[in-house]
C-alpha atoms as a PDB file:
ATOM      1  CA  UNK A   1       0.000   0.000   0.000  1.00  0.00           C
ATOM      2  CA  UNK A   2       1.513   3.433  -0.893  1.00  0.00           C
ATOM      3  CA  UNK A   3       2.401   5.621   1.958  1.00  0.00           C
ATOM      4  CA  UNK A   4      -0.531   7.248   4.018  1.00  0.00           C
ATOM      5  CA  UNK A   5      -0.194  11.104   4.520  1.00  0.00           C
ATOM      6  CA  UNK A   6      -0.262  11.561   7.725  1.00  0.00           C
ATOM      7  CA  UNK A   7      -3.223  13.092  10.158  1.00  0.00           C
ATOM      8  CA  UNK A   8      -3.782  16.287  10.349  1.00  0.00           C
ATOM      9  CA  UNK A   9      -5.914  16.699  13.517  1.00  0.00           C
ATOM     10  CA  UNK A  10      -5.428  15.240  16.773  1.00  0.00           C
ATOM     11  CA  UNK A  11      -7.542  15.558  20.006  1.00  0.00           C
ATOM     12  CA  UNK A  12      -5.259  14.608  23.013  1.00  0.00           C
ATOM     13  CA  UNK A  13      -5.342  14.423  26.954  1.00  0.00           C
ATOM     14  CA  UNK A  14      -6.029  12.606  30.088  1.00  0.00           C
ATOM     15  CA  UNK A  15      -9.032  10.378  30.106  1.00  0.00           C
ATOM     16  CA  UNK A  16     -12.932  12.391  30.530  1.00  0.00           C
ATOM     17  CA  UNK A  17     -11.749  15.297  29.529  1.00  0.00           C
ATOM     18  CA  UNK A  18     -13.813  15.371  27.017  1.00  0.00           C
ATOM     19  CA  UNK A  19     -12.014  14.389  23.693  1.00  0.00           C
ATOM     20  CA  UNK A  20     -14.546  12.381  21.620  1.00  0.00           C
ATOM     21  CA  UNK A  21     -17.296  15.711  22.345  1.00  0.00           C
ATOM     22  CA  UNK A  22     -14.966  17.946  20.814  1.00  0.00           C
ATOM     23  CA  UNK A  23     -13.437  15.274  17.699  1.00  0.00           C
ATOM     24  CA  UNK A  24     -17.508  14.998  16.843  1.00  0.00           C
ATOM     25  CA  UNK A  25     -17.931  18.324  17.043  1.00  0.00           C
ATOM     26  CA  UNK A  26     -15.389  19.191  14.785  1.00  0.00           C
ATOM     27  CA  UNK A  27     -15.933  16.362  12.317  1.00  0.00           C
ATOM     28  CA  UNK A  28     -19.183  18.493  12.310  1.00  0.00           C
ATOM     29  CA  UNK A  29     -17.644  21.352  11.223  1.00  0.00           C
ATOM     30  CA  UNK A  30     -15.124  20.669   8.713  1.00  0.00           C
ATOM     31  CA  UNK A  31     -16.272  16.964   7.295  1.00  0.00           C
ATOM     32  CA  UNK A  32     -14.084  14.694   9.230  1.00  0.00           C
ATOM     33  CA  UNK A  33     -14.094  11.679  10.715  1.00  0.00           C
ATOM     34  CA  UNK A  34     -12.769   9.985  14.081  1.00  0.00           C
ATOM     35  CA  UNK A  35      -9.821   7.612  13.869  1.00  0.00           C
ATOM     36  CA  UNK A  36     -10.242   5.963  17.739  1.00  0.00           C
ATOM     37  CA  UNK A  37      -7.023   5.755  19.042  1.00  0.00           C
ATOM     38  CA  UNK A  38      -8.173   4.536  22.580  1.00  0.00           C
ATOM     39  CA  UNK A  39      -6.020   1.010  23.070  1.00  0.00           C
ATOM     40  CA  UNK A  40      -9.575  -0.763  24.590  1.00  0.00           C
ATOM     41  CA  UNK A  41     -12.236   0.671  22.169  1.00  0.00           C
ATOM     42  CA  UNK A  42     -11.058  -1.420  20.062  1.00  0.00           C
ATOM     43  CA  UNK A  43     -12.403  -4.206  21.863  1.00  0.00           C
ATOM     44  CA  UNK A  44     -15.986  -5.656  21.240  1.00  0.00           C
ATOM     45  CA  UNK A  45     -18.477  -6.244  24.548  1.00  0.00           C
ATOM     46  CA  UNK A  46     -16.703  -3.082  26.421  1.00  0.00           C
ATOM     47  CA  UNK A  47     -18.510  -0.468  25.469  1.00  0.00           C
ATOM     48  CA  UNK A  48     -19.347   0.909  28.690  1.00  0.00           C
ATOM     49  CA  UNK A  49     -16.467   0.823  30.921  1.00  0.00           C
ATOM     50  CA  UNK A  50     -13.995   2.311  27.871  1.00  0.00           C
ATOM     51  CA  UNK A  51     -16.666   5.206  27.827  1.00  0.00           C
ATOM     52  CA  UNK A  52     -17.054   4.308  23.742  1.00  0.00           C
ATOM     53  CA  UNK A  53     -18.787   7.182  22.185  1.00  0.00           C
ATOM     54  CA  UNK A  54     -22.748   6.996  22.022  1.00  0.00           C
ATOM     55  CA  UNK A  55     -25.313   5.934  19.289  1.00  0.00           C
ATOM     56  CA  UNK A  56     -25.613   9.759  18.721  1.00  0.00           C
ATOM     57  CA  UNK A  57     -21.911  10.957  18.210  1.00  0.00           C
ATOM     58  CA  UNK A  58     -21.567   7.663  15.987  1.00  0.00           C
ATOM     59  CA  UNK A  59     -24.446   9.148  13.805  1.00  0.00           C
ATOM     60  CA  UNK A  60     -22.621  12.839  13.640  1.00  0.00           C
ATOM     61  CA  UNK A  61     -19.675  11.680  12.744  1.00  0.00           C
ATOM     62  CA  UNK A  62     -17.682   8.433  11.650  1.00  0.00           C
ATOM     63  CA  UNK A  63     -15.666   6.678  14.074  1.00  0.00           C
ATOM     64  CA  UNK A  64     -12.725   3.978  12.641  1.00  0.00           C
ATOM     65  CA  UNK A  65     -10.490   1.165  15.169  1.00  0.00           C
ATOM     66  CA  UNK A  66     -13.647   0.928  17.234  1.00  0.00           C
ATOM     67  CA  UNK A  67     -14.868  -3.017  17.907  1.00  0.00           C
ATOM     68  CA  UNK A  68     -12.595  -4.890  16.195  1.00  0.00           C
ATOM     69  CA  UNK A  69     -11.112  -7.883  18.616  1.00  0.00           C
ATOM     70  CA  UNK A  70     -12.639 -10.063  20.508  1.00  0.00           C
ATOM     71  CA  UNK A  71     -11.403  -9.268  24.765  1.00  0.00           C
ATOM     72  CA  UNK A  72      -8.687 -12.352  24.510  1.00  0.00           C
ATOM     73  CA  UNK A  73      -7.111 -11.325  21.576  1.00  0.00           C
ATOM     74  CA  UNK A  74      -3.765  -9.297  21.426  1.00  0.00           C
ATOM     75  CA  UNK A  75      -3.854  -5.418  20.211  1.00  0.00           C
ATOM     76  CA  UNK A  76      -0.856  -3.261  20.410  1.00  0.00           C
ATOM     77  CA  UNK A  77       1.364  -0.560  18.486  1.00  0.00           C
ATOM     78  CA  UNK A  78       1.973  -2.496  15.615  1.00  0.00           C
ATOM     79  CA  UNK A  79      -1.730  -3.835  15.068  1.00  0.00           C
ATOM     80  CA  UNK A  80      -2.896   0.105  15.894  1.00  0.00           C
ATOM     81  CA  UNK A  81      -0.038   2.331  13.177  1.00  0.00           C
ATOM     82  CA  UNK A  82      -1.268  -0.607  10.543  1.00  0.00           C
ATOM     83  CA  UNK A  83      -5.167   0.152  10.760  1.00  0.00           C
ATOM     84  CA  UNK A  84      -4.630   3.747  11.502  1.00  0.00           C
ATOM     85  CA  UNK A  85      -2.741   4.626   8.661  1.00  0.00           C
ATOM     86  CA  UNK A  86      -5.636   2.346   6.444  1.00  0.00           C
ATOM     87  CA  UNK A  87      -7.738   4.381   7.607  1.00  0.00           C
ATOM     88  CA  UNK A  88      -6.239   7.592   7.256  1.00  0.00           C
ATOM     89  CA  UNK A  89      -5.744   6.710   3.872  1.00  0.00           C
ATOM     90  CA  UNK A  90      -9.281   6.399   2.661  1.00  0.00           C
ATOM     91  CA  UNK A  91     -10.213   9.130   5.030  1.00  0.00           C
ATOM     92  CA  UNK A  92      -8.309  11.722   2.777  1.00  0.00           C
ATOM     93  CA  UNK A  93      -8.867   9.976  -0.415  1.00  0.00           C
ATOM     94  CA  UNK A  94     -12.483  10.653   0.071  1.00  0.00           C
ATOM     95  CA  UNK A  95     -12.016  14.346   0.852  1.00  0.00           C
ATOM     96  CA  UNK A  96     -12.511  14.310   4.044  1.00  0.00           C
ATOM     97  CA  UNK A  97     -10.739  15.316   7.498  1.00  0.00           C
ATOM     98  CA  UNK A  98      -8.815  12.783   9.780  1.00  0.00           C
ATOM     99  CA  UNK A  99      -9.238  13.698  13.261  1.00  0.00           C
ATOM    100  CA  UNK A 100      -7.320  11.142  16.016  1.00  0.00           C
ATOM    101  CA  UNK A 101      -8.833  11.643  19.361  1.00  0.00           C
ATOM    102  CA  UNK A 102      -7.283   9.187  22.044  1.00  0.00           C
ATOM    103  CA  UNK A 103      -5.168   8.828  25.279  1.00  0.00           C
ATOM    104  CA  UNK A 104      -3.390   6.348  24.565  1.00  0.00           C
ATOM    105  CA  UNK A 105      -0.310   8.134  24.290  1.00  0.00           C
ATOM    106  CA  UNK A 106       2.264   5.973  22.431  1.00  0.00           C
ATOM    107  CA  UNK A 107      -0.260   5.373  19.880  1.00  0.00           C
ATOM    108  CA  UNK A 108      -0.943   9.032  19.107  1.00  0.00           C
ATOM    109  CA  UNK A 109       2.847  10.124  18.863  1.00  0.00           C
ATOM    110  CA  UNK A 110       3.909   7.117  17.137  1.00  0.00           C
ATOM    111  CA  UNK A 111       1.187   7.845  14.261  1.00  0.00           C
ATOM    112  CA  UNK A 112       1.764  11.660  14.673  1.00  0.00           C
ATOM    113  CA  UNK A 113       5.798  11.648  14.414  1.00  0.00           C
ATOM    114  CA  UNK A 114       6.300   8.985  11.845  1.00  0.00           C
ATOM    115  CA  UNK A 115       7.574   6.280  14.178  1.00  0.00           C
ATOM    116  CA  UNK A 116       7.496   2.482  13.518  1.00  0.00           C
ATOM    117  CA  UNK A 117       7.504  -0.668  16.090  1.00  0.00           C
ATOM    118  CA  UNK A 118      10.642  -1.426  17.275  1.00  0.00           C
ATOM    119  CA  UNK A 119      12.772  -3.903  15.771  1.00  0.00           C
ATOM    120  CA  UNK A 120      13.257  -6.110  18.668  1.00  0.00           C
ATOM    121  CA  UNK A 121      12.321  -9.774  17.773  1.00  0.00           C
ATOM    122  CA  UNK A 122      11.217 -11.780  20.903  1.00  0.00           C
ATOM    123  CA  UNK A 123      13.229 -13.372  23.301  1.00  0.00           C
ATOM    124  CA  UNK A 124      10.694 -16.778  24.545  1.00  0.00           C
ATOM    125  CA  UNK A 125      13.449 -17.608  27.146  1.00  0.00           C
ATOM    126  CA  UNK A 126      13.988 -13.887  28.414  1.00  0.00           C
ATOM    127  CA  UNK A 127      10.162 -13.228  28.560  1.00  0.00           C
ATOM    128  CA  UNK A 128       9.609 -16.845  30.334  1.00  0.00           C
ATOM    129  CA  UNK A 129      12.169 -15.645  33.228  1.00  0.00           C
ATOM    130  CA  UNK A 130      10.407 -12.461  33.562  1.00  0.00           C
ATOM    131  CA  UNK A 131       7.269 -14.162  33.836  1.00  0.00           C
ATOM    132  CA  UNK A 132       7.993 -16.564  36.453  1.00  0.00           C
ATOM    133  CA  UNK A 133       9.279 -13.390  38.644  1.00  0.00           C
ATOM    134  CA  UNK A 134       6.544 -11.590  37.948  1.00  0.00           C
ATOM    135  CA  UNK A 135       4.266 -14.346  39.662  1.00  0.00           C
ATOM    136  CA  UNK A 136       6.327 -14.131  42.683  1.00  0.00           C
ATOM    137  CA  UNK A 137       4.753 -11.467  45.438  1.00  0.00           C
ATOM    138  CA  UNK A 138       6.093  -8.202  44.628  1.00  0.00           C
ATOM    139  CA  UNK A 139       7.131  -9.422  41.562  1.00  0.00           C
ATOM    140  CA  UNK A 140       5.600  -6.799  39.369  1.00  0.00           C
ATOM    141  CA  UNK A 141       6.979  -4.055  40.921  1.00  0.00           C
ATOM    142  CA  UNK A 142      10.223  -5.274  40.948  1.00  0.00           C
ATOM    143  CA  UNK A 143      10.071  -5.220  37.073  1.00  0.00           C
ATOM    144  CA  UNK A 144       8.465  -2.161  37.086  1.00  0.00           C
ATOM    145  CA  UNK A 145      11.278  -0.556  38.853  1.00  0.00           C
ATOM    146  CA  UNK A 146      13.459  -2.641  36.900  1.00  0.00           C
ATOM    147  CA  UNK A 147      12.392  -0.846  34.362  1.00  0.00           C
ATOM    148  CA  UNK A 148      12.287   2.866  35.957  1.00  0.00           C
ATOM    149  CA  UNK A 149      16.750   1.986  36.123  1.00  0.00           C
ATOM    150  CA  UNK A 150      16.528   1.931  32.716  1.00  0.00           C
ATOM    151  CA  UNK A 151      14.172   4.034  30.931  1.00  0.00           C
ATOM    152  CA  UNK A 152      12.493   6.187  33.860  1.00  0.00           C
ATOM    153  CA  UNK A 153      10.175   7.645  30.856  1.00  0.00           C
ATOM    154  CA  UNK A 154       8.548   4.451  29.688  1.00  0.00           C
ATOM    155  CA  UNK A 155       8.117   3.475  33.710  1.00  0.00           C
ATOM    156  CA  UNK A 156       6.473   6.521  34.081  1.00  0.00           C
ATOM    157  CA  UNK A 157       3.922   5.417  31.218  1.00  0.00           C
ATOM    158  CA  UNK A 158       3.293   2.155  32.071  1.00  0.00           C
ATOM    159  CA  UNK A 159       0.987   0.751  34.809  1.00  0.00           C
ATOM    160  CA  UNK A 160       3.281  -1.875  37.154  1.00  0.00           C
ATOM    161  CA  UNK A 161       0.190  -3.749  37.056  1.00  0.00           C
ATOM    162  CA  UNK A 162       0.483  -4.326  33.470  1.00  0.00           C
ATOM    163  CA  UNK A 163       3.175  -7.019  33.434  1.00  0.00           C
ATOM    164  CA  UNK A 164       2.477  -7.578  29.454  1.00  0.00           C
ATOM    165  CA  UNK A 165       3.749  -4.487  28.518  1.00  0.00           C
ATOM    166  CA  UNK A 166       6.571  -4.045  30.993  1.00  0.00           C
ATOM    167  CA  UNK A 167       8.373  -7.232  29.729  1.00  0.00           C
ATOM    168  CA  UNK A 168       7.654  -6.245  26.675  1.00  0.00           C
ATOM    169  CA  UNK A 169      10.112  -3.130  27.317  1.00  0.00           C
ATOM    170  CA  UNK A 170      12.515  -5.058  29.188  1.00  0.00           C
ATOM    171  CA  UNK A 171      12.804  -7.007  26.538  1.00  0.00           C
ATOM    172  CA  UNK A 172      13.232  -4.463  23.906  1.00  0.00           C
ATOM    173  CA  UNK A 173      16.096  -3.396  25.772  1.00  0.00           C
ATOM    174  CA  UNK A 174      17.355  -6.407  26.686  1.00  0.00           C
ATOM    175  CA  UNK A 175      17.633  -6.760  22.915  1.00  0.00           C
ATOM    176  CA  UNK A 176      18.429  -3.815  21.462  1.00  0.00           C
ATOM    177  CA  UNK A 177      20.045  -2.369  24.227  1.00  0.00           C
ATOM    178  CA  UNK A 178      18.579   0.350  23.425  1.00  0.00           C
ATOM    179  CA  UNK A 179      15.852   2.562  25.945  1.00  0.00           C
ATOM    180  CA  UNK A 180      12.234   1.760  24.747  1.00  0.00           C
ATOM    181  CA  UNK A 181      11.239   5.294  24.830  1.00  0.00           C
ATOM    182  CA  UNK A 182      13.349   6.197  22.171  1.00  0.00           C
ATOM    183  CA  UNK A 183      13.721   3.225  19.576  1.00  0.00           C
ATOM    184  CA  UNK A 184      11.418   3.402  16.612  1.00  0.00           C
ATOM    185  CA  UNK A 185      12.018   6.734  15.549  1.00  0.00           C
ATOM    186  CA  UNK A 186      11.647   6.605  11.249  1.00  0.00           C
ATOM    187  CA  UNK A 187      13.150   8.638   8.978  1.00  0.00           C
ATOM    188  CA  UNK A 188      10.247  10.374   7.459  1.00  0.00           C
ATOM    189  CA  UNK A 189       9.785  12.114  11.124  1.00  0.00           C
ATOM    190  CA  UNK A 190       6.770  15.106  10.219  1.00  0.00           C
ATOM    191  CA  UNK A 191       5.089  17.741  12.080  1.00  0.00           C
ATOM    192  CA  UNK A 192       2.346  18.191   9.423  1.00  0.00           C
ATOM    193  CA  UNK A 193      -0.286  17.977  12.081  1.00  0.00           C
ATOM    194  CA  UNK A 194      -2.286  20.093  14.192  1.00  0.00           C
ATOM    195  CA  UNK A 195      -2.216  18.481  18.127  1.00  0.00           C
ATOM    196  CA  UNK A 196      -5.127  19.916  20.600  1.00  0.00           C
ATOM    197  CA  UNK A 197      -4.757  19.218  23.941  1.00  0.00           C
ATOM    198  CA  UNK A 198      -7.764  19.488  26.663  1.00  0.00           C
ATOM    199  CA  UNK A 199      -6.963  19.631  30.147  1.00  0.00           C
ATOM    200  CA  UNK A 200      -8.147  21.605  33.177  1.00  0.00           C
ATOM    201  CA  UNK A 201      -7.539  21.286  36.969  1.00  0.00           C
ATOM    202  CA  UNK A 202      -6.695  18.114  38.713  1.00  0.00           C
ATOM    203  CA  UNK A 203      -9.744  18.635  41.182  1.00  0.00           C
ATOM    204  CA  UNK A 204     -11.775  19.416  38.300  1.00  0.00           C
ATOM    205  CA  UNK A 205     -10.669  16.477  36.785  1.00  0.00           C
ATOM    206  CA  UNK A 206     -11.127  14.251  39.205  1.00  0.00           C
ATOM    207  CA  UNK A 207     -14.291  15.090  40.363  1.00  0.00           C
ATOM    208  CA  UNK A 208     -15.459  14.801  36.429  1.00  0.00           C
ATOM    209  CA  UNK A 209     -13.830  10.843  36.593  1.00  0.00           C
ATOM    210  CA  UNK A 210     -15.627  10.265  39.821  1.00  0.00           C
ATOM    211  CA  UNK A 211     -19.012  11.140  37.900  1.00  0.00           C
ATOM    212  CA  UNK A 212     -18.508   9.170  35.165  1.00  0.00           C
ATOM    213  CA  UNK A 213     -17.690   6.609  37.075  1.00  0.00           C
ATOM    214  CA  UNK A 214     -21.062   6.809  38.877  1.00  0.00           C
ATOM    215  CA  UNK A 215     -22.878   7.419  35.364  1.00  0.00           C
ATOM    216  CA  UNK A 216     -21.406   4.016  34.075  1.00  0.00           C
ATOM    217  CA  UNK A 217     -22.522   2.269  37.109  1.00  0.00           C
ATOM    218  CA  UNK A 218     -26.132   3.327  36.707  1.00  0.00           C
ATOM    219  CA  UNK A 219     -26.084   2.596  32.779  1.00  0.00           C
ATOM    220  CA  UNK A 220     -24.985  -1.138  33.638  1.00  0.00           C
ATOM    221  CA  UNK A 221     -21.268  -1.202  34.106  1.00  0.00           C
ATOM    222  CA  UNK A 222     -21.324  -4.242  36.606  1.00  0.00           C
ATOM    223  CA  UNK A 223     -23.427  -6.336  34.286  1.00  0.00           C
ATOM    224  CA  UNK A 224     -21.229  -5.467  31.308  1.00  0.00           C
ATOM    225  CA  UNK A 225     -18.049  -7.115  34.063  1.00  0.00           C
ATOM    226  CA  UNK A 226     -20.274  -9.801  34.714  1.00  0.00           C
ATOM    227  CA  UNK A 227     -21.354 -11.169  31.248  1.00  0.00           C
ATOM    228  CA  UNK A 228     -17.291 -10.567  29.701  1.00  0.00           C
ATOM    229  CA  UNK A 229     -17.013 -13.003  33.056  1.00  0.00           C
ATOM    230  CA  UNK A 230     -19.358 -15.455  32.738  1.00  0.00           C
ATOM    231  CA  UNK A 231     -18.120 -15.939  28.266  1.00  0.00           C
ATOM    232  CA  UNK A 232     -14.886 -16.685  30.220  1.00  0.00           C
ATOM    233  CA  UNK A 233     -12.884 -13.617  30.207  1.00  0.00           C
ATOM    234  CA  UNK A 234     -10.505 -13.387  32.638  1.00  0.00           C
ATOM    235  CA  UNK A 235     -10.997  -9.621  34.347  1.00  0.00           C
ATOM    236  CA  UNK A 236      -7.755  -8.223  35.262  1.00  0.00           C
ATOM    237  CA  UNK A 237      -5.590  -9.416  33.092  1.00  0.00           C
ATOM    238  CA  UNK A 238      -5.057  -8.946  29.213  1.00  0.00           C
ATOM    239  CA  UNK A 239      -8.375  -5.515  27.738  1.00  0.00           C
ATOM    240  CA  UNK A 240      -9.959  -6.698  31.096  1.00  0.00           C
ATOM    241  CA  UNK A 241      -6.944  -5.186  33.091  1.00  0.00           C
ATOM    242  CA  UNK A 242      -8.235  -1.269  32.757  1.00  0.00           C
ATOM    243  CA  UNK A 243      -9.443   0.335  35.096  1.00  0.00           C
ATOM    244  CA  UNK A 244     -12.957  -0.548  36.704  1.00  0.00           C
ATOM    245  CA  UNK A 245     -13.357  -3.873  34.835  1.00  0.00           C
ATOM    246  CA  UNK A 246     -10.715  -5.325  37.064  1.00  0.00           C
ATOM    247  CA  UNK A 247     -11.964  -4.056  40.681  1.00  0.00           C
ATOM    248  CA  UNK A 248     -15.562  -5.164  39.445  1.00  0.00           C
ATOM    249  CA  UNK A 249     -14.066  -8.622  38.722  1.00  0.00           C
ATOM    250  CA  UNK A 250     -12.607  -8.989  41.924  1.00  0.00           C
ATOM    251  CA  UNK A 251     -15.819  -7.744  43.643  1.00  0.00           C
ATOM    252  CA  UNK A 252     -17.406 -10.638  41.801  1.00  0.00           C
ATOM    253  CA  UNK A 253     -15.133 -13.017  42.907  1.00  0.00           C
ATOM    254  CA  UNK A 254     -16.072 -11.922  46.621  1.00  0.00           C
ATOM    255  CA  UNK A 255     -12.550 -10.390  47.162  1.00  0.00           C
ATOM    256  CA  UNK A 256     -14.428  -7.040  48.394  1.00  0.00           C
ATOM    257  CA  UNK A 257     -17.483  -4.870  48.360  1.00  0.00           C
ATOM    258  CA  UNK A 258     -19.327  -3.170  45.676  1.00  0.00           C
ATOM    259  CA  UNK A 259     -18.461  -0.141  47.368  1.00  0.00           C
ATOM    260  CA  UNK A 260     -14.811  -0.599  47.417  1.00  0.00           C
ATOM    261  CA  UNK A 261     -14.794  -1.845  43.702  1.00  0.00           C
ATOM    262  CA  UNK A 262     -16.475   1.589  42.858  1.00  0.00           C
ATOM    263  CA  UNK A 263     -13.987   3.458  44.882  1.00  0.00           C
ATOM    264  CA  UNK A 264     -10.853   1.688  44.006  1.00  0.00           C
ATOM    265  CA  UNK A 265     -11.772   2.084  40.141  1.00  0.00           C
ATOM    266  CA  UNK A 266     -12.307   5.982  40.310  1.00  0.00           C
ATOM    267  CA  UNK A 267      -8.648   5.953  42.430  1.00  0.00           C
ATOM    268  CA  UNK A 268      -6.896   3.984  39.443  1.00  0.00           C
ATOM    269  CA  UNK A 269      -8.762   6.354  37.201  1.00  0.00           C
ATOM    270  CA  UNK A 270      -6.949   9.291  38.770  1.00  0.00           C
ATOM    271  CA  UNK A 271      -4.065   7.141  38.503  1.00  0.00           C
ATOM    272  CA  UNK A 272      -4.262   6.313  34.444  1.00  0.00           C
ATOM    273  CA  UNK A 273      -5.455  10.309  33.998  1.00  0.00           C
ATOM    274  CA  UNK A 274      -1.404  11.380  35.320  1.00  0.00           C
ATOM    275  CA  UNK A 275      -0.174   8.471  33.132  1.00  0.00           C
ATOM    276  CA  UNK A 276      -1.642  10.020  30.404  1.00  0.00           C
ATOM    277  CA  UNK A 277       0.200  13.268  31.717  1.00  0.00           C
ATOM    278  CA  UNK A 278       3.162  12.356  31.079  1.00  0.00           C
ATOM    279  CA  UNK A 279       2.863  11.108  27.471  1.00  0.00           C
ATOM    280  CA  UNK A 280       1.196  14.751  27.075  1.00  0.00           C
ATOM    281  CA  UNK A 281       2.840  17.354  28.980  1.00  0.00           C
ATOM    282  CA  UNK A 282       1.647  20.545  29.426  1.00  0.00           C
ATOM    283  CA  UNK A 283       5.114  21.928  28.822  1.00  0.00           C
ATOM    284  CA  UNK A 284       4.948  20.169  25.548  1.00  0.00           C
ATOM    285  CA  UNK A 285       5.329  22.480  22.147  1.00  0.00           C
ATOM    286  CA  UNK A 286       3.597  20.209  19.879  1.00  0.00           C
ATOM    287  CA  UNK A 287       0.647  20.783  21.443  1.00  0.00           C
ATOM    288  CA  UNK A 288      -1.816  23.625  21.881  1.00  0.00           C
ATOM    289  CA  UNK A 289      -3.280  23.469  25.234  1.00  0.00           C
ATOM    290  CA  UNK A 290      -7.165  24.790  26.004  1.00  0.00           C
ATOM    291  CA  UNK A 291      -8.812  24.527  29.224  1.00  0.00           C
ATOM    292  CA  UNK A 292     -12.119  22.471  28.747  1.00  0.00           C
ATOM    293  CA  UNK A 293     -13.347  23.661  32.261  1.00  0.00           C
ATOM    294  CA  UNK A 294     -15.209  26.481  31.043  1.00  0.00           C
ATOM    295  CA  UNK A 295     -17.191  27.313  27.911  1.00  0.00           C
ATOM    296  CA  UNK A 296     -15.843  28.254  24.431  1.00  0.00           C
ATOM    297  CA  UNK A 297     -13.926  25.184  23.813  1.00  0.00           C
ATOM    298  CA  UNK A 298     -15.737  24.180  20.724  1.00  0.00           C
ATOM    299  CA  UNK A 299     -14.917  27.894  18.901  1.00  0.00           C
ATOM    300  CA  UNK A 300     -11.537  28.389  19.986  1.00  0.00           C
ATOM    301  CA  UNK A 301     -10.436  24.527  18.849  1.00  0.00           C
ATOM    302  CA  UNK A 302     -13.254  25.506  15.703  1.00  0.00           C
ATOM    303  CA  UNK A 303     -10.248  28.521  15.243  1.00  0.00           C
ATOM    304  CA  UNK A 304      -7.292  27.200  15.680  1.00  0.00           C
ATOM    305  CA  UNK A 305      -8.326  24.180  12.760  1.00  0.00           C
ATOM    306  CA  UNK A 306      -9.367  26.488  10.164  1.00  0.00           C
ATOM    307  CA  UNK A 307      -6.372  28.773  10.305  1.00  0.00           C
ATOM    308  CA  UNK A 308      -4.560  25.551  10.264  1.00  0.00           C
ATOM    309  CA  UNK A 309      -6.410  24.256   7.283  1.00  0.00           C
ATOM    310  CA  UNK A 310      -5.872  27.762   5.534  1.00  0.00           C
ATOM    311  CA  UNK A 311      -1.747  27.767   5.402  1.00  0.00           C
ATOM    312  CA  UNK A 312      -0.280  26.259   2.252  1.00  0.00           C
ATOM    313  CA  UNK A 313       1.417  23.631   3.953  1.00  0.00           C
ATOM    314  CA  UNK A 314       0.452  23.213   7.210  1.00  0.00           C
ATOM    315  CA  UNK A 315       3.144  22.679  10.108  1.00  0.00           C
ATOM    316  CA  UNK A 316       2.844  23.109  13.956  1.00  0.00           C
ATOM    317  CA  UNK A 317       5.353  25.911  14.903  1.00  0.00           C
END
């Protein structure tokens, strides 16, 4: 397939800030259409708890990488650039806008700057040793801060609960040698694209997560957890390790109260939301910060894209 041009939008931040209002919104206004780059909407049957957008923004405005995989199968960087740049592709060759709206950080600055999976070819034995420590008490952590030695950025990014993805890096360097937050770059590196970030006060923020947290319990999210259970999905580990679907799992399995489930999943919401922080930093000059705390969000973003859209050849300065 010839090359894809790269996106020219991109909607960025922590999670319920609000990106997929403001991606439909604009799709509105200039013809475009959503390319998801969420890592768990692209699972089927977890619609609630990865706050997928509703029956009425998918009628305003096409959304693409959004129910793919079944909960057991595998989805990462690779799988993501591949469909993303398919996408993009017929996007544009039908005239119309890409606009990538997502927190998944390394997924939106790996399509945005041109980068490419890292060549590191797996190591079975090496991944089997980190394994087996990782089922050891404490054994998680002591990876993740394995990891933190050698590439403090990519620690920073990653979850210690998420052992998948922090042997993965261990691994990359263990082969390469090289840290994992800085292999992949490509040589056709661009900065044709326009990057808006949302953001607005942590206890703004927080208290937003904590409500949506509460909305998703009244619209069913425990019986969503319980039927990806009973089809024999194992909550907690693999999609099923985000946030919520893996403190309602161990609620189910009687490990603690309803109440506690509920709380702990609005605490490791807080958590993923500075995560996300630190794959998009305020201080960062790629992107154009706006504080979606107040009103006016939709013009000033509605602004910034058409003067964008108007240069020649647009570039982020």
């Amino acid at each position: 397939m010839p090359e894809s041009p790269l996106p020219h939008i991109a909607i960025v931040g922590p999670t319920a800030v609000g990106k997929t209002a403001l991606a439909v919104e604009l799709c509105q206004r200039f013809g475009g259409e959503v390319i998801n780059a969420d890592s768990r909407q692209v699972y089927k049957n977890m619609d609630i708890g990865t706050a997928k957008p509703t029956a009425a923004e998918l009628e305003r405005a096409p959304h693409h990488l959004i129910d793919l995989l079944e909960p057991f199968e595998q989805f990462g960087l690779g799988s993501f650039l591949s469909l993303a740049e398919t996408a993009i592709h017929d996007i544009t060759r039908r005239g119309k806008l890409p606009v990538v709206a997502g927190g998944t950080g390394q997924y939106v600055w790996a399509l945005l700057e041109g980068k490419s999976v890292p060549e590191a070819p797996p190591d079975p034995e090496f991944r089997a040793t980190l394994e087996a420590e990782a089922e050891a008490d404490g054994g998680a952590q002591a990876l993740h801060e394995r990891l933190r030695q050698i590439d403090p950025d990519r620690a920073d990014a990653l979850d210690a609960r998420n052992v998948r993805r922090v042997i993965r890096a261990l691994e990359i360097y263990h082969v390469t040698r090289q840290k994992p937050s800085e292999t992949g770059n490509s040589a056709t590196k661009t900065s044709n694209y326009l990057a808006l970030g949302l953001t607005m006060d942590r206890k703004t923020l927080y208290r937003r997560i904590d409500d949506r947290v509460d909305a998703m319990m009244d619209a069913g999210f425990l019986a969503e957890v319980e039927r990806l259970a009973e089809a024999g999905y194992p909550t907690g580990k693999g999609a099923l390790a985000s946030p919520g679907y893996r403190e309602l799992g161990q609620y189910l399995m009687g490990e603690f109260s309803l109440a506690e489930a509920i709380s702990r999943t609005k605490t490791q919401t807080h958590r993923l939301a500075r995560r996300q922080y630190t794959w998009f930093k305020l201080s960062d000059p790629r992107i154009i910060w706006l504080d979606n705390s107040g009103l006016g969000i939709v013009e000033r973003s509605t602004e910034l894209v058409r003067a964008y859209l108007s240069e020649p050849s647009p570039v982020v300065q």
